[in-house]
Protein backbone atom coordinates (compact mmCIF):
# COMPACT_ATOMS: atom_id res chain seq x y z
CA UNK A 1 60.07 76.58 164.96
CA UNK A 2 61.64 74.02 163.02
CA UNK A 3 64.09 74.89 159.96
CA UNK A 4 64.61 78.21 162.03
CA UNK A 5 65.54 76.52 165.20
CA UNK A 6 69.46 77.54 164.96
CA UNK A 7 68.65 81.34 164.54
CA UNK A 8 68.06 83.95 166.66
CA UNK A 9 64.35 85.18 166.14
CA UNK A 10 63.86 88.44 165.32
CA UNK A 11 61.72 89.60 167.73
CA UNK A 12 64.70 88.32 170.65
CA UNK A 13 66.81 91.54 170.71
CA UNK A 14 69.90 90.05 169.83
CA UNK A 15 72.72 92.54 168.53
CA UNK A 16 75.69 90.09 165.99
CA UNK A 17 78.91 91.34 168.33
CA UNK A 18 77.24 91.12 171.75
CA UNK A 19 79.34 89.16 174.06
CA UNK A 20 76.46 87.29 175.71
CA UNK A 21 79.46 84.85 177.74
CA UNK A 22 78.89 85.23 181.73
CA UNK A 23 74.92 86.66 180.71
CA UNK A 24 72.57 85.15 183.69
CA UNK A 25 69.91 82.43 181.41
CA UNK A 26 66.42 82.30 182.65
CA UNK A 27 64.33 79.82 181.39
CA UNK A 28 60.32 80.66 181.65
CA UNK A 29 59.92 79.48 185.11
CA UNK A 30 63.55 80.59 186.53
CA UNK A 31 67.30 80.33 186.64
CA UNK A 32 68.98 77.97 184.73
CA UNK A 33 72.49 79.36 184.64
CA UNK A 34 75.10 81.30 182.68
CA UNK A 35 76.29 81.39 179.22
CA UNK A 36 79.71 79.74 178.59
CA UNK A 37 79.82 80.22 175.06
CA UNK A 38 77.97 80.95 172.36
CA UNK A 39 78.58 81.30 168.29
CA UNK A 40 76.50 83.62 165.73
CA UNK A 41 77.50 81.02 162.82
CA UNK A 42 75.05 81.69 160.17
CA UNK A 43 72.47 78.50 160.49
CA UNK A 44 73.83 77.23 163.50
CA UNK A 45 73.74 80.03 166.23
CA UNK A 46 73.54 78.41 169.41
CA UNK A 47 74.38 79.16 173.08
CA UNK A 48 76.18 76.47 175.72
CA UNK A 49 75.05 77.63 178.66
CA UNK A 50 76.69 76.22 182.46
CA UNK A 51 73.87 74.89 184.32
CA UNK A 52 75.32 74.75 187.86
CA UNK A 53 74.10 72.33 190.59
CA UNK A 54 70.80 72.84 189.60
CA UNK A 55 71.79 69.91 186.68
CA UNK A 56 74.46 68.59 188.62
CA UNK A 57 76.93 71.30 187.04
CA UNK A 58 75.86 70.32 183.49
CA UNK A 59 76.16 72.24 180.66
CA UNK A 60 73.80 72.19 177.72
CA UNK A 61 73.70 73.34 174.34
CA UNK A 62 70.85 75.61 173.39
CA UNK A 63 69.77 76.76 169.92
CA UNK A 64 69.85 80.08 169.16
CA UNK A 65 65.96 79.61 168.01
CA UNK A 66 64.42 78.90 172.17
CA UNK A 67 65.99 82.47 173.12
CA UNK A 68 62.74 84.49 173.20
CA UNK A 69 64.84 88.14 174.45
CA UNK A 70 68.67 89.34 175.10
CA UNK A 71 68.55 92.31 177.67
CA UNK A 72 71.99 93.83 177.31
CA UNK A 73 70.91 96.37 180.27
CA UNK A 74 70.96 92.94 182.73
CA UNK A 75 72.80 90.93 181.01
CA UNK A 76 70.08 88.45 180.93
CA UNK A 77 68.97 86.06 178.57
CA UNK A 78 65.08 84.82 178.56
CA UNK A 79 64.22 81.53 176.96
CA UNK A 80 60.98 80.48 175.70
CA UNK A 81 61.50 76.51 177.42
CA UNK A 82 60.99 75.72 180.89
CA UNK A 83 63.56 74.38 183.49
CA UNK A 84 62.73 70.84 182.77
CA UNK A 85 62.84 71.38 178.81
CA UNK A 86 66.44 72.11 179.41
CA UNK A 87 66.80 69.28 182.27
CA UNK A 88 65.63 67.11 179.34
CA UNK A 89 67.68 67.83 177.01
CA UNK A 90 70.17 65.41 174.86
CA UNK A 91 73.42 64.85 176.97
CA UNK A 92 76.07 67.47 175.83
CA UNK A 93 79.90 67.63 177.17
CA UNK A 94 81.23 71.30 176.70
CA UNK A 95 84.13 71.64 174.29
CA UNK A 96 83.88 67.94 173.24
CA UNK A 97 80.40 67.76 171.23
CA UNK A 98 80.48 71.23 169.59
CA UNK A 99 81.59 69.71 166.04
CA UNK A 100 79.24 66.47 166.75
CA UNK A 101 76.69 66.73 164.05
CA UNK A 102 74.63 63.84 166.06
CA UNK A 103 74.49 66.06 168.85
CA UNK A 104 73.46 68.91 166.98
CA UNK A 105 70.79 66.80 165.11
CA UNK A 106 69.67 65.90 168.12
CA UNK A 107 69.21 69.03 169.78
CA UNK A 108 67.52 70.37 166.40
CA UNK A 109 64.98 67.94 166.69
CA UNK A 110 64.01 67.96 170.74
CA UNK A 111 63.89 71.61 170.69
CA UNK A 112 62.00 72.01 167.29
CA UNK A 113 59.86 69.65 168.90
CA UNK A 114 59.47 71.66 171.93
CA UNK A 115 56.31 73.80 170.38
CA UNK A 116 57.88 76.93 171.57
């Protein structure tokens, strides 16, 4: 996945203007939570998604790149990482990291690492 990691693949269904905040998130082996916000910047496209108690009410920043299909119909978005991928994922605060380009290197790098 690598360079590509902050896109949306093209295969994922993704439409640029669909408001994807409040969208359930399913990871491959069940729900994770609901989107919270998410950005179509060109090259960093990413999704912060709340995790509920699940993760102790965490949130977590996804890249755009681990969303393997947007279904508009149920407002539903599929990932291609499991629950514990997510779990496991570098510590992010919502609103305060967004701008953090350590967090965002960091996230590059455990999901590109992923072998998604």
């Amino acid at each position: 996945m690598g360079a590509d990691i902050w896109g949306y693949r093209q295969n994922a269904g993704h439409v640029p203007g669909t408001r994807l905040i409040g969208y359930r998130v399913e990871a491959t082996d069940g729900h994770i939570g609901k989107v919270d916000q998410h950005t179509e910047e060109v090259g960093r496209s990413y999704l912060v998604v709340a995790t509920g108690p699940w993760v102790l009410g965490r949130h977590v920043l996804l890249p755009a790149g681990v969303i393997a299909r947007v279904d508009t119909e149920t407002e539903t978005v599929h990932l291609a990482c499991t629950k514990d991928d997510v779990k496991d994922s570098p510590d992010f605060e919502s609103g305060q990291h967004e701008e953090d380009g350590n967090v965002i290197k960091l996230t590059g790098q455990y999901y590109a690492n992923r072998h998604m």
